[in-house]
C-alpha atoms as a PDB file:
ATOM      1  CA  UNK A   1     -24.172 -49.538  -2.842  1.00  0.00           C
ATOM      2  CA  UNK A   2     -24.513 -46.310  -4.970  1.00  0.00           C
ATOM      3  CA  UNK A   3     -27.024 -44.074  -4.907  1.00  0.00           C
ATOM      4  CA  UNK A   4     -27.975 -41.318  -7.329  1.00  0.00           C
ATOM      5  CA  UNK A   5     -30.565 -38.370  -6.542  1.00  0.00           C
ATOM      6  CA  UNK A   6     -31.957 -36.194  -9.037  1.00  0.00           C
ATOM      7  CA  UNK A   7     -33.708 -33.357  -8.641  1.00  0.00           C
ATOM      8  CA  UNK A   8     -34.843 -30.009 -11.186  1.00  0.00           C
ATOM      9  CA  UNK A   9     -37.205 -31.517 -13.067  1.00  0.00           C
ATOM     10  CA  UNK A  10     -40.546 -29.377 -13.438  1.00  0.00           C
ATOM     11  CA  UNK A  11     -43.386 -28.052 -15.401  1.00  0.00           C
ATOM     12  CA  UNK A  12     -42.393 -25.288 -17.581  1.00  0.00           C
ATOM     13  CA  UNK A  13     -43.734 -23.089 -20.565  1.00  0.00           C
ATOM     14  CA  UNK A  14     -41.719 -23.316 -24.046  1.00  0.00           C
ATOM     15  CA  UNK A  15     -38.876 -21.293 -24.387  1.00  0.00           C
ATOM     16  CA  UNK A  16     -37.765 -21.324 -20.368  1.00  0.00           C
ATOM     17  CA  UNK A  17     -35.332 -22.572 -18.748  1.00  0.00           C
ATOM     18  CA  UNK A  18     -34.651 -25.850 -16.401  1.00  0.00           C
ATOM     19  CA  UNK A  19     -31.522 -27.012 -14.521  1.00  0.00           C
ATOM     20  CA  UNK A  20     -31.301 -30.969 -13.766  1.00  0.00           C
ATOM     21  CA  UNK A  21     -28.601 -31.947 -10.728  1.00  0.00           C
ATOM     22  CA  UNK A  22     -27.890 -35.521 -10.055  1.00  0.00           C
ATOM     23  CA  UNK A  23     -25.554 -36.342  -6.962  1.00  0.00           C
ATOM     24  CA  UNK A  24     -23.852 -39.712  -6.653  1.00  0.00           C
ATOM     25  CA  UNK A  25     -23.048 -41.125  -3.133  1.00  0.00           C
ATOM     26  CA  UNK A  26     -22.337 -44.598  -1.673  1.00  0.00           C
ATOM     27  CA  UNK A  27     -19.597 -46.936  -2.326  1.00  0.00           C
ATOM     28  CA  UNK A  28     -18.469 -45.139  -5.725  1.00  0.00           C
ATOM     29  CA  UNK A  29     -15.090 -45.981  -7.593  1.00  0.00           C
ATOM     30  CA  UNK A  30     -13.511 -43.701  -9.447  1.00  0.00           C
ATOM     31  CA  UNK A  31     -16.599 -41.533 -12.022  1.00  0.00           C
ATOM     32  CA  UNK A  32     -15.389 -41.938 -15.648  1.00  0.00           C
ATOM     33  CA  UNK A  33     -18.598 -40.667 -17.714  1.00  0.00           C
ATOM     34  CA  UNK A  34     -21.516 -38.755 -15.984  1.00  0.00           C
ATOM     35  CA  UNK A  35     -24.563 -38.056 -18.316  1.00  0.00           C
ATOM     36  CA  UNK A  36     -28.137 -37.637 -18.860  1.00  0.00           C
ATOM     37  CA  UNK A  37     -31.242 -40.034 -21.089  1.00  0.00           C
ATOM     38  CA  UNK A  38     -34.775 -39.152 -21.326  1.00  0.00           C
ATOM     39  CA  UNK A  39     -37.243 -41.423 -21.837  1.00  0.00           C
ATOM     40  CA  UNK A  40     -40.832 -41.071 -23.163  1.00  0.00           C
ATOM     41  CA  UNK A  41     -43.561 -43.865 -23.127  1.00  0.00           C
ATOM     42  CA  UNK A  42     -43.148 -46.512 -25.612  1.00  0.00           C
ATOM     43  CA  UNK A  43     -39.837 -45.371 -27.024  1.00  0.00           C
ATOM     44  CA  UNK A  44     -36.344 -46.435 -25.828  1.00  0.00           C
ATOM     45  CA  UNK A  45     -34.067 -44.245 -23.560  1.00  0.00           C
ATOM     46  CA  UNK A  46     -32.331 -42.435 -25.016  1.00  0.00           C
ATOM     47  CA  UNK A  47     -28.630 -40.317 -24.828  1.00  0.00           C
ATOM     48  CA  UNK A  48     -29.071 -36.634 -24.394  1.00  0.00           C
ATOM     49  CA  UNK A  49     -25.240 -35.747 -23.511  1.00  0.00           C
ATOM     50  CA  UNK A  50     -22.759 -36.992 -21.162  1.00  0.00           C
ATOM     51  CA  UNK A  51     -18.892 -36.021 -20.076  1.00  0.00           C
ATOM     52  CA  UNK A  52     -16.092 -37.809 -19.362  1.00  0.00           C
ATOM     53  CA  UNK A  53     -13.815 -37.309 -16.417  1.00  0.00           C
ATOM     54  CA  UNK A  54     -11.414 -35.525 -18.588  1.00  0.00           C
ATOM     55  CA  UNK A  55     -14.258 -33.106 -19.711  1.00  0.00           C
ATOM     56  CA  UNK A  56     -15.295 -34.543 -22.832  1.00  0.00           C
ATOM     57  CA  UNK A  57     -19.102 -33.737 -24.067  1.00  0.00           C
ATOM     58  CA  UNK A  58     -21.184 -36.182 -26.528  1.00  0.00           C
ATOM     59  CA  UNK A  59     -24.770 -34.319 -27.122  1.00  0.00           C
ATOM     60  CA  UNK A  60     -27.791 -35.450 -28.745  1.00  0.00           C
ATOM     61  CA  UNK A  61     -28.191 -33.268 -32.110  1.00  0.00           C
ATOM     62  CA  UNK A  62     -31.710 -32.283 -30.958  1.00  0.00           C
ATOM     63  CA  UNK A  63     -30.427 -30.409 -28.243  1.00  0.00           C
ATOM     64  CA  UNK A  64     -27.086 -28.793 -29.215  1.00  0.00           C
ATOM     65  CA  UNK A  65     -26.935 -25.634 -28.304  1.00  0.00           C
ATOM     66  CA  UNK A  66     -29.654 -25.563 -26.108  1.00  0.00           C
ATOM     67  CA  UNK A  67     -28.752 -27.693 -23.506  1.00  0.00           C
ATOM     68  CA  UNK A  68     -24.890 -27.583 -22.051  1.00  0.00           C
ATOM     69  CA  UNK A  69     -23.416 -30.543 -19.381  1.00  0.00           C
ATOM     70  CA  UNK A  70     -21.149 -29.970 -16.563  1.00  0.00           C
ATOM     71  CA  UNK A  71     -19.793 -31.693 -13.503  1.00  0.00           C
ATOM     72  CA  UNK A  72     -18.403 -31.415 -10.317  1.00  0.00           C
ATOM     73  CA  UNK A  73     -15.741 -34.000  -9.736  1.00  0.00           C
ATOM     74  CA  UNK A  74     -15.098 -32.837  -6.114  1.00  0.00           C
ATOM     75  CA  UNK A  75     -18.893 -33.237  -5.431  1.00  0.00           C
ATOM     76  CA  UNK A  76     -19.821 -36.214  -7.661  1.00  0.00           C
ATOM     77  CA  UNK A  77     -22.450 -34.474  -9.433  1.00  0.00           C
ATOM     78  CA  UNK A  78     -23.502 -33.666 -12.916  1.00  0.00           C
ATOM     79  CA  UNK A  79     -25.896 -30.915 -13.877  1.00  0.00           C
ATOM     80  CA  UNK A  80     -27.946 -30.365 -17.263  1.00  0.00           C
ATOM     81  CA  UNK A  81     -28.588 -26.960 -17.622  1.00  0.00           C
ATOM     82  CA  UNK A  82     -31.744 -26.831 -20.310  1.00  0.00           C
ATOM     83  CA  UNK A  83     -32.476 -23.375 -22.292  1.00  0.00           C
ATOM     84  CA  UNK A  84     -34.960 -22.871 -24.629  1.00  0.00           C
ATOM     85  CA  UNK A  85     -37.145 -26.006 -23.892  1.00  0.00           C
ATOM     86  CA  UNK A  86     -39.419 -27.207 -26.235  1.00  0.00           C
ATOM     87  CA  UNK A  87     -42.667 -29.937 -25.692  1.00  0.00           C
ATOM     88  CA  UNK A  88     -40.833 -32.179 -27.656  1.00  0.00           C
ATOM     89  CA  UNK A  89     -38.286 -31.874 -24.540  1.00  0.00           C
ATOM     90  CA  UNK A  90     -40.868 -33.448 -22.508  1.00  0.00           C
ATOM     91  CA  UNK A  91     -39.703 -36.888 -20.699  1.00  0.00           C
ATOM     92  CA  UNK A  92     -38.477 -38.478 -17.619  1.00  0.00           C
ATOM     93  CA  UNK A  93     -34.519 -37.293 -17.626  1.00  0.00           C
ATOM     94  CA  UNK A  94     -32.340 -40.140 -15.786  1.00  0.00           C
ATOM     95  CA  UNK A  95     -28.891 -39.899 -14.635  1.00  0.00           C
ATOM     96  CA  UNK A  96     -26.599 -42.055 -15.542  1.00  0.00           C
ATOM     97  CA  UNK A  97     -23.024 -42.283 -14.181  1.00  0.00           C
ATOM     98  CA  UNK A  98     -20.541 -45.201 -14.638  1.00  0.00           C
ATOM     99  CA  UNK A  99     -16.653 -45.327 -13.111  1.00  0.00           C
ATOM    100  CA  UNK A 100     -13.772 -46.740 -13.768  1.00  0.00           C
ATOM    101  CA  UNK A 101     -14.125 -50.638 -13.177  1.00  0.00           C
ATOM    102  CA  UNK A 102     -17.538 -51.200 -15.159  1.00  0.00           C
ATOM    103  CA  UNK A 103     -20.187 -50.347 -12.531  1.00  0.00           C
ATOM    104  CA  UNK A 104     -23.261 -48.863 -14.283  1.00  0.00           C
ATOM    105  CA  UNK A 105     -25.881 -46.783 -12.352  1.00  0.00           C
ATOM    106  CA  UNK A 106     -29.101 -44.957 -12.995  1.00  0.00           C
ATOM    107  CA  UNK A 107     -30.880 -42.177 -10.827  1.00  0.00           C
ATOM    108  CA  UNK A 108     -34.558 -42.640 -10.367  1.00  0.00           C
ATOM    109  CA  UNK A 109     -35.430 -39.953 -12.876  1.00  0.00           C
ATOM    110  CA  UNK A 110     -37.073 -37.230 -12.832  1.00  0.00           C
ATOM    111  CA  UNK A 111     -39.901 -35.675 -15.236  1.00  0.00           C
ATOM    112  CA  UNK A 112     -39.486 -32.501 -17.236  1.00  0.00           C
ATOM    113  CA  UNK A 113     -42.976 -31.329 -18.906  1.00  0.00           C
ATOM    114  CA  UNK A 114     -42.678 -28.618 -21.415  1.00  0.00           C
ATOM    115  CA  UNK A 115     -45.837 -26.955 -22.330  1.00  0.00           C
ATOM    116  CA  UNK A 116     -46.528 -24.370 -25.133  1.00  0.00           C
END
């Protein structure tokens, strides 16, 4: 069993600053790509950037450059740091995290509400 926890979601005014964590425990193989989606009602989740093992970053366009992905290997966790957030940022952020041998897992997620 895996288990992913989230936490740094929040209310906060356009323009500031958010930092997502997401730590993976349980019966984990080996983490291959560690990554974030947001979701907002009636529209599909959605990729906002992810890194492989090796360090490799994929971001969404609408947040390059404002947003930067990073992981701890040693600690199993993956952090979203989020700068300049906009209300169109506004969503429930998931963690995603999938190893070596297929498995697939999602955090709970957790909301991030942007307000101008």
């Amino acid at each position: 069993q895996v288990q992913l926890v989230e936490s740094g979601g929040g209310l906060v005014q356009a323009g500031g600053s958010l930092r997502l964590s997401c730590i993976a425990s349980g019966s984990i193989f080996s983490l291959n790509i560690m990554g974030w989606y947001h979701q907002v009602p009636g529209k599909q989740r959605a990729l906002v950037a992810r890194m492989t093992r090796g360090g490799s970053t994929t971001y969404a366009d609408s947040v390059k450059g404002r947003f930067t992905i990073s992981r701890d290997n040693a600690k199993n966790t993956v952090y979203l740091q989020m700068n300049s957030l906009k209300p169109e940022d506004t969503a429930v952020y998931y963690c995603n995290i999938r190893d070596s041998i297929g498995g697939e897992y999602w955090g709970q997620g957790t909301r991030v509400t942007v307000f101008s």
